[in-house]
Protein backbone atom coordinates (compact mmCIF):
# COMPACT_ATOMS: atom_id res chain seq x y z
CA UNK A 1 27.33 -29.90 -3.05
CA UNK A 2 26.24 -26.30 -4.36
CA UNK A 3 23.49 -27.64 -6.95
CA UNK A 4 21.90 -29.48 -4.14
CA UNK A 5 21.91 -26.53 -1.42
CA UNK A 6 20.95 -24.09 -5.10
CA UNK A 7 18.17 -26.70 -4.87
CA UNK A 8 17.06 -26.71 -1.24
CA UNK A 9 16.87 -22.90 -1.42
CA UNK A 10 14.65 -22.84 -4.36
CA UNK A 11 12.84 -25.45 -2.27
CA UNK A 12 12.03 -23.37 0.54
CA UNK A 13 11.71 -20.48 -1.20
CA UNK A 14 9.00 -21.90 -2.90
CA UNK A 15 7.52 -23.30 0.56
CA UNK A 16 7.65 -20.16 1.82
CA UNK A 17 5.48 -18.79 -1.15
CA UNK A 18 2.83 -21.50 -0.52
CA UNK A 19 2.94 -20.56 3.33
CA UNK A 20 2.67 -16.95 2.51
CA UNK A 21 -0.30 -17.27 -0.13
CA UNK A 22 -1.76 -19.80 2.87
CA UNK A 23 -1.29 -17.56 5.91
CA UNK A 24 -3.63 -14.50 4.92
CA UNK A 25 -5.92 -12.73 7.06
CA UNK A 26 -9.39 -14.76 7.26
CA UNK A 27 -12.97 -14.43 5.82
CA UNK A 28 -14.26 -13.83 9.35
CA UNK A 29 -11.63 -11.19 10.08
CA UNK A 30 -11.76 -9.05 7.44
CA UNK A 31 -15.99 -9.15 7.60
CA UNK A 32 -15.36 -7.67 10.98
CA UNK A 33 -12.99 -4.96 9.95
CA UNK A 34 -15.65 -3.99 6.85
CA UNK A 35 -18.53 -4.29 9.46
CA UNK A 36 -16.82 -2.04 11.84
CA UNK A 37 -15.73 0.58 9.46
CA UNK A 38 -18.78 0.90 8.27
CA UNK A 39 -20.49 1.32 11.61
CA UNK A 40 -17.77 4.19 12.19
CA UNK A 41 -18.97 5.68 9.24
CA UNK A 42 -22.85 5.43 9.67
CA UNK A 43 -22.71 6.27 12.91
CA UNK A 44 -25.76 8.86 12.97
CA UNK A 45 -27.92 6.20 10.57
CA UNK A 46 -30.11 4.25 12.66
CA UNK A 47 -28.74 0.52 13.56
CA UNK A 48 -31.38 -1.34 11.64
CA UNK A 49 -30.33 0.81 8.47
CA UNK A 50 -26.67 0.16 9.15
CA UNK A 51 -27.09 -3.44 9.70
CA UNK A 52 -28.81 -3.99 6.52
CA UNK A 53 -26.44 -1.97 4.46
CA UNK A 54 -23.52 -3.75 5.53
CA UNK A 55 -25.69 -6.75 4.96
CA UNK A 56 -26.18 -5.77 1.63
CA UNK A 57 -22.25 -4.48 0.75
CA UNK A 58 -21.02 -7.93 2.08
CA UNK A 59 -23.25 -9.94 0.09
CA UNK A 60 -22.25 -8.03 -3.12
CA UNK A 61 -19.01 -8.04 -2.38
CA UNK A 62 -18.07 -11.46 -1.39
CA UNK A 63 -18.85 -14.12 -3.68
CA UNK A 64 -17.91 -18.03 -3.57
CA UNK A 65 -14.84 -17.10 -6.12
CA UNK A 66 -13.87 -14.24 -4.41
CA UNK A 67 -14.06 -15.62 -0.60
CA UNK A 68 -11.98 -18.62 -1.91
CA UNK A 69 -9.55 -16.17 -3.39
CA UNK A 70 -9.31 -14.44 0.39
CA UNK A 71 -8.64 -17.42 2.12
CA UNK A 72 -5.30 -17.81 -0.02
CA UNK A 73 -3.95 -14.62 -0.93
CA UNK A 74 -1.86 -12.69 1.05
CA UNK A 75 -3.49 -9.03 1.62
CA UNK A 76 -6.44 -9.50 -0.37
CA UNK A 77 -8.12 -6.19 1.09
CA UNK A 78 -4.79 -4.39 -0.21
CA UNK A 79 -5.35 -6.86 -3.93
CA UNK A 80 -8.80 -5.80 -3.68
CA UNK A 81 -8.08 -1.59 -3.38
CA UNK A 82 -5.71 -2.31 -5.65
CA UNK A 83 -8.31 -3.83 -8.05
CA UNK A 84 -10.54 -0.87 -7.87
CA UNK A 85 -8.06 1.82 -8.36
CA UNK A 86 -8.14 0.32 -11.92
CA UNK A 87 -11.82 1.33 -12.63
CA UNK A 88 -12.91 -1.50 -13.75
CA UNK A 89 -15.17 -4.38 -12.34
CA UNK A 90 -12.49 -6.65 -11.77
CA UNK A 91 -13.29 -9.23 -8.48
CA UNK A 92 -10.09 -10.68 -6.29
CA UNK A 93 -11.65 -14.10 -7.74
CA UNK A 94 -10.97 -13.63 -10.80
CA UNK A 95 -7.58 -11.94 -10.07
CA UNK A 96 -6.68 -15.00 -8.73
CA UNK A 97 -7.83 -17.35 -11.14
CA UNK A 98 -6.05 -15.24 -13.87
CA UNK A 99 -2.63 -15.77 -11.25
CA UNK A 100 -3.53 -19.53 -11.53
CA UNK A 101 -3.54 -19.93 -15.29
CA UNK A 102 -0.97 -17.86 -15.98
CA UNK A 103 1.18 -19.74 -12.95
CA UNK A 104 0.29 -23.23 -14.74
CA UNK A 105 0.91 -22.16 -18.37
CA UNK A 106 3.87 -21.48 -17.95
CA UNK A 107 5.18 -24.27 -15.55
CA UNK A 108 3.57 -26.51 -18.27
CA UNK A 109 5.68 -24.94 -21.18
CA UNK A 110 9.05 -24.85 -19.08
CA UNK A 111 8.30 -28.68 -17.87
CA UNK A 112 7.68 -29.80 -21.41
CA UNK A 113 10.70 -27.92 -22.77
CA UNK A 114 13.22 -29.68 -19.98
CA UNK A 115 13.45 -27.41 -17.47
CA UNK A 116 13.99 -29.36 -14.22
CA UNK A 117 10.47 -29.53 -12.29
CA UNK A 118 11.48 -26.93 -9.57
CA UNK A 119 13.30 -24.49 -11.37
CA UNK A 120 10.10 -24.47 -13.54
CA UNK A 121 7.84 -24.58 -10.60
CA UNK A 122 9.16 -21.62 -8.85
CA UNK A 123 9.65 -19.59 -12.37
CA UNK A 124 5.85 -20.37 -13.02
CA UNK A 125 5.35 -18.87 -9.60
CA UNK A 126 7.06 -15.77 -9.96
CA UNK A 127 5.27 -15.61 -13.01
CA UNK A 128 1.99 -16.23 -11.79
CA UNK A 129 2.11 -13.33 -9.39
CA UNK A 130 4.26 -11.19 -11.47
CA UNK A 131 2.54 -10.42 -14.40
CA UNK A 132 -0.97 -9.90 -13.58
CA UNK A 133 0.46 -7.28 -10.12
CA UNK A 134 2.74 -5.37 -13.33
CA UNK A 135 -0.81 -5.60 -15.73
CA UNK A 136 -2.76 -4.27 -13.01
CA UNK A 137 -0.38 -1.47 -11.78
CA UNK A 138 -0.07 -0.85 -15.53
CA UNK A 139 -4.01 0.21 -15.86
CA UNK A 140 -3.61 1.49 -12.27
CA UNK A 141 -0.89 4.53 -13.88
CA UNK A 142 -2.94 4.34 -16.98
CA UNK A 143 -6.23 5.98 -15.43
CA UNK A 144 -4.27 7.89 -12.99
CA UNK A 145 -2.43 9.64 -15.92
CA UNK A 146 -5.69 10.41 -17.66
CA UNK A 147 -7.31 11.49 -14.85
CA UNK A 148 -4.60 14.03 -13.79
CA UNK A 149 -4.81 15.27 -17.35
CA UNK A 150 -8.33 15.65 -17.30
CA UNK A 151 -8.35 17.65 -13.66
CA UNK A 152 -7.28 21.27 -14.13
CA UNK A 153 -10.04 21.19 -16.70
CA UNK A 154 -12.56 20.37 -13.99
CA UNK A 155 -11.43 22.39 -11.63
CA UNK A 156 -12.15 25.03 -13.90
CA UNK A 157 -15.67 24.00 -14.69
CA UNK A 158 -15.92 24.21 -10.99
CA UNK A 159 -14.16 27.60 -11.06
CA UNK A 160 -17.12 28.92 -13.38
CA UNK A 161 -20.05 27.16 -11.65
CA UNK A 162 -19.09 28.64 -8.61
CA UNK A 163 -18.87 32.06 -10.29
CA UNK A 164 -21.99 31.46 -11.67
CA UNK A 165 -23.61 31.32 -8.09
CA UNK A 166 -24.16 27.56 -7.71
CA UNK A 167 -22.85 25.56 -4.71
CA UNK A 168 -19.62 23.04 -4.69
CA UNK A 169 -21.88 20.44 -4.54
CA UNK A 170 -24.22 21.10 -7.75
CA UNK A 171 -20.94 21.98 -9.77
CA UNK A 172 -19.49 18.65 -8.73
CA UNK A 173 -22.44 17.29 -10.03
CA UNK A 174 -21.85 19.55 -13.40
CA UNK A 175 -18.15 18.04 -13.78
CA UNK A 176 -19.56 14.41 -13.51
CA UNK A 177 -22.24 15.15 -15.92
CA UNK A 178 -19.75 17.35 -18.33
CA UNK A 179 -16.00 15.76 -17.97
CA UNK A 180 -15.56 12.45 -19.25
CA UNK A 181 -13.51 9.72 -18.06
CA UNK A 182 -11.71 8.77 -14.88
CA UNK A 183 -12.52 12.48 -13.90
CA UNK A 184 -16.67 12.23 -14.52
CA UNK A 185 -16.55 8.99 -12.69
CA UNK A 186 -14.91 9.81 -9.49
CA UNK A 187 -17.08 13.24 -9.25
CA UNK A 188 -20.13 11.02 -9.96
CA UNK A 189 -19.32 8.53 -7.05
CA UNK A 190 -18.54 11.75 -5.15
CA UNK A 191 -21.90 13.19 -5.67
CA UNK A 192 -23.67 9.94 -4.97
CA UNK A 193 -22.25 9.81 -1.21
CA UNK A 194 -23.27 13.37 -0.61
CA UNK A 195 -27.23 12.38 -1.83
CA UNK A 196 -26.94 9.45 0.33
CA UNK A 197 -26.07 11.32 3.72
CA UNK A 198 -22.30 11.42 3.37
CA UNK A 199 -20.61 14.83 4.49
CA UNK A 200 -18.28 16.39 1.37
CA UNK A 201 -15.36 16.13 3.52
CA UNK A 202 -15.45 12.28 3.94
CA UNK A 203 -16.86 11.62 -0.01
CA UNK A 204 -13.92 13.63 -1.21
CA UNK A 205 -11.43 11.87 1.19
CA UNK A 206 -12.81 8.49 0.31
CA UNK A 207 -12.13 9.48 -3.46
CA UNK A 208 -8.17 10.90 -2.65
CA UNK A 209 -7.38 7.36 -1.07
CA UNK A 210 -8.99 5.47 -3.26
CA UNK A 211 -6.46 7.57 -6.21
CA UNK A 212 -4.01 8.22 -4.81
CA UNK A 213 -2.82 11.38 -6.26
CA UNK A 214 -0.83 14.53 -5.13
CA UNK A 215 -3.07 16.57 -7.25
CA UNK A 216 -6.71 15.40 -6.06
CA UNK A 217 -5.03 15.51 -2.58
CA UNK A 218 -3.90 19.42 -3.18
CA UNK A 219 -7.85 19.48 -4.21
CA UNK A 220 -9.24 18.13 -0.64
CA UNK A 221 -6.54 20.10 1.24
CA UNK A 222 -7.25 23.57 -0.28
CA UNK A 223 -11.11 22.94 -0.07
CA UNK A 224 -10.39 22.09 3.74
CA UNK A 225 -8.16 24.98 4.35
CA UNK A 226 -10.55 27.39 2.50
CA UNK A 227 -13.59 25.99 4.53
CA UNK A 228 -11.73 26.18 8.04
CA UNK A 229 -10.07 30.19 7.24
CA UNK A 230 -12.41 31.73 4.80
CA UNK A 231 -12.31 33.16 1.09
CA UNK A 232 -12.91 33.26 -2.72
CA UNK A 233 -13.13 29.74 -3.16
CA UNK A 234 -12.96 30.32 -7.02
CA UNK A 235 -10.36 32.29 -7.20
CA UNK A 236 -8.59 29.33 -4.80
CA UNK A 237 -9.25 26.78 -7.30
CA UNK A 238 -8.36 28.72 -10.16
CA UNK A 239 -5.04 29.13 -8.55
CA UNK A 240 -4.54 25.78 -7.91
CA UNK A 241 -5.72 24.59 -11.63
CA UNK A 242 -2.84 27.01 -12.44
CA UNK A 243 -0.13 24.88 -10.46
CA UNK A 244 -1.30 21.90 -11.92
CA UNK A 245 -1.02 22.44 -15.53
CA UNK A 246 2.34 23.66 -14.61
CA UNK A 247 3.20 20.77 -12.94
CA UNK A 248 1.72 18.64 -15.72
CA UNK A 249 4.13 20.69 -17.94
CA UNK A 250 6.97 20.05 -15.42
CA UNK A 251 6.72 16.60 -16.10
CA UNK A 252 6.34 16.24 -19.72
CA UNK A 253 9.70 18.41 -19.81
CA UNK A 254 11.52 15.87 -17.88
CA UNK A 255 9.90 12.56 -19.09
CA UNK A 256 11.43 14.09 -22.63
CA UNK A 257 15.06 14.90 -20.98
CA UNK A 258 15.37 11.39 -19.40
CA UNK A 259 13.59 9.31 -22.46
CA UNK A 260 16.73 8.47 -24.30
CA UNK A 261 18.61 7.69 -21.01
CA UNK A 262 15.20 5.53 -19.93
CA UNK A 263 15.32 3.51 -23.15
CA UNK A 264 19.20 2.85 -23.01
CA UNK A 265 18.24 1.43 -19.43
CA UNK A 266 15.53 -0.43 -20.19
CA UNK A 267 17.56 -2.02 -23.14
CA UNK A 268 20.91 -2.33 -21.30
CA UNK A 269 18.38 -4.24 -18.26
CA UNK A 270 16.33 -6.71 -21.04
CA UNK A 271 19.38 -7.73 -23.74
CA UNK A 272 20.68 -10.21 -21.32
CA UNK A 273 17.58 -11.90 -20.13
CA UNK A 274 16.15 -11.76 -23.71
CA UNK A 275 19.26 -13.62 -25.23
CA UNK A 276 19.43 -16.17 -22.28
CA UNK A 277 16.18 -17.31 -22.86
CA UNK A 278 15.99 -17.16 -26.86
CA UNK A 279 19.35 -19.43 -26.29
CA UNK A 280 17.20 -21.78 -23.74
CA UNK A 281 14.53 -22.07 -26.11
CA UNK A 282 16.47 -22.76 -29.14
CA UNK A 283 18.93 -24.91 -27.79
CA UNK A 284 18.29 -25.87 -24.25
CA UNK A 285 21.12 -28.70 -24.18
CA UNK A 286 23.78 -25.64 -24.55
CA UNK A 287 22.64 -23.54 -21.82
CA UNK A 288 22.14 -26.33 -19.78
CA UNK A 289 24.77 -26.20 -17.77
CA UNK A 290 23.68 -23.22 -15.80
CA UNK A 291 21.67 -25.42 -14.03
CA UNK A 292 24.14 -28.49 -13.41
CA UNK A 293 27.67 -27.45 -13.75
CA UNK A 294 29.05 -25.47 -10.38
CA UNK A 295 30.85 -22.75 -12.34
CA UNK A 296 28.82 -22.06 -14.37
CA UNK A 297 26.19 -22.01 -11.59
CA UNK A 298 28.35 -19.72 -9.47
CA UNK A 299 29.49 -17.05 -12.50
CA UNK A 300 25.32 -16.85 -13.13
CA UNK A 301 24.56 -15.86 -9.56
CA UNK A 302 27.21 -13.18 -9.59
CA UNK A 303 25.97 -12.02 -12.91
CA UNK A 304 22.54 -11.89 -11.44
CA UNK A 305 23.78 -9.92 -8.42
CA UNK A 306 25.46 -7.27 -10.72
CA UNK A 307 22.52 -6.96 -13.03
CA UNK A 308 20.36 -6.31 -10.24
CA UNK A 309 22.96 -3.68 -9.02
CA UNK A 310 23.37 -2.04 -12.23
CA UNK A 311 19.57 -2.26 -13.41
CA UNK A 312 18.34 -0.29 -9.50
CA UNK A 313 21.26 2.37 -10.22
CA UNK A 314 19.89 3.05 -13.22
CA UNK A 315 16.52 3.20 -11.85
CA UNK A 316 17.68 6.09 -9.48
CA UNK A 317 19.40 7.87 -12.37
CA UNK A 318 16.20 8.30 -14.43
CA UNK A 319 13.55 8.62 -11.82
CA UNK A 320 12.41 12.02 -10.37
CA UNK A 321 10.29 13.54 -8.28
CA UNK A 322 8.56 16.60 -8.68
């Protein structure tokens, strides 16, 4: 009785996957969100000129790959900020084409190797849309980190220009020229709004959602606050290029403290997994019974559950906030 209600569960679980890829926002819908943020934000551009750019944004944007890729994936506006955060020219098409392979690869390679069909089906699943959301917030963290590392360094560039007598907006264009990487890049896009008509306040908000950072926030906040009450705007920045490298020290001090306790969780988390499946692969007929014997189906579950409970307290203990 248990295998075949362990069975119906996996089968509606992995209905409710198909339903959930199936029931995303539409094409037409998320057009009209894009169309109307972008007439909120070109409001004082002439219609014509707003028309045509949004024209021009959707047609880039959207193309037969990518609108497929909308019409089945759940969120794809949130896949597709996601996407961009990485800095690279990666489409939701091809995101999801990657999700496909990787899906069928490995439902293929479980199938061939005995795995019963839906066990293997839903593992190729979870797969599927695993690996390539952990890849992509991998290179998400990745830029963020050396973008963070790169900041107080341009905010000091700014700190002289602005000595120097030039205005925030030609020094911004200095630190996109001068700084390279994620840092030159997002100051670049941020001077390219301003040319086009956008007001520093929005191009520099734009750039804090897009990363997502406390420190490019502090940036935006204490250029507000400085703009609304007054001041030496250099001496502001060089202030706050101050907290950051302390903060950046901050961290490195307790990403050393908690390294040995992070490895012993991450190994404590893997050995299991990693010997279950070496054992499955090497001799599936032994570890067979997992999936057909009620004990042994019962004692996994409960192993599972404790896992999971052990592996998220762990988690707590060696994450921090600063």
């Amino acid at each position: 009785m248990f295998p075949a209600l362990l069975l119906a569960f996996s089968g509606c679980l992995v209905l409710g996957l198909i339903v959930l890829a199936f029931s995303g926002p539409s094409q037409a819908k998320a057009k009209t969100r894009r169309m109307d943020s972008l007439k909120a934000r070109h409001s004082g551009v002439g219609e014509g000129a707003a028309q045509a750019q949004m024209r021009r944004a959707l047609t880039q944007r959207d193309t037969k790959l990518d609108s497929f890729a909308t019409r089945f994936m759940p969120k794809p506006e949130m896949l597709r900020h996601r996407l961009v955060m990485t800095g690279k020219n990666w489409t939701l098409g091809k995101y999801g084409a990657v999700c496909a392979a990787i899906a069928t690869i490995i439902f293929l390679l479980l199938a061939l190797r005995g795995l019963p069909i839906l066990l293997a089906l839903f593992v190729g699943l979870a797969a599927g849309l695993g690996l390539p959301h952990k890849f992509i917030g991998m290179m998400i963290k990745r830029r963020v980190n050396k973008f963070t590392v790169k900041f107080p360094d341009a905010i000091e560039l700014l700190v002289r220009g602005l000595r120097s007598g030039l205005p925030i907006s030609e020094t911004m264009n200095v630190v996109g020229a001068e700084v390279p990487g994620p840092v030159g890049v997002e100051f670049r896009l941020i001077g390219d709004r301003v040319r086009i008509g956008r007001t520093l306040d929005a191009a520099l908000q734009e750039t804090a959602d897009r990363l997502q950072t406390p420190e490019f926030q502090f940036f935006v906040i204490t250029l507000s606050i400085q703009r609304e009450t007054g001041g030496n705007l250099a001496e502001t920045l060089a202030n706050l290029a101050d907290v950051l490298r302390k903060r950046a020290q901050m961290k490195l001090k307790i990403k050393a403290m908690s390294s040995e306790s992070k490895a012993s969780a991450y190994i404590v988390g893997s050995l299991p997994f990693f010997v279950f499946f070496t054992v499955l692969f090497m001799n599936p007929e032994y570890m067979m019974g997992f999936f057909h014997e009620t004990r042994l189906e019962i004692a996994g579950c409960i192993g599972l559950i404790w896992m999971g409970i052990g592996v998220f307290i762990m988690a707590k203990m060696v994450s921090f906030e600063i």
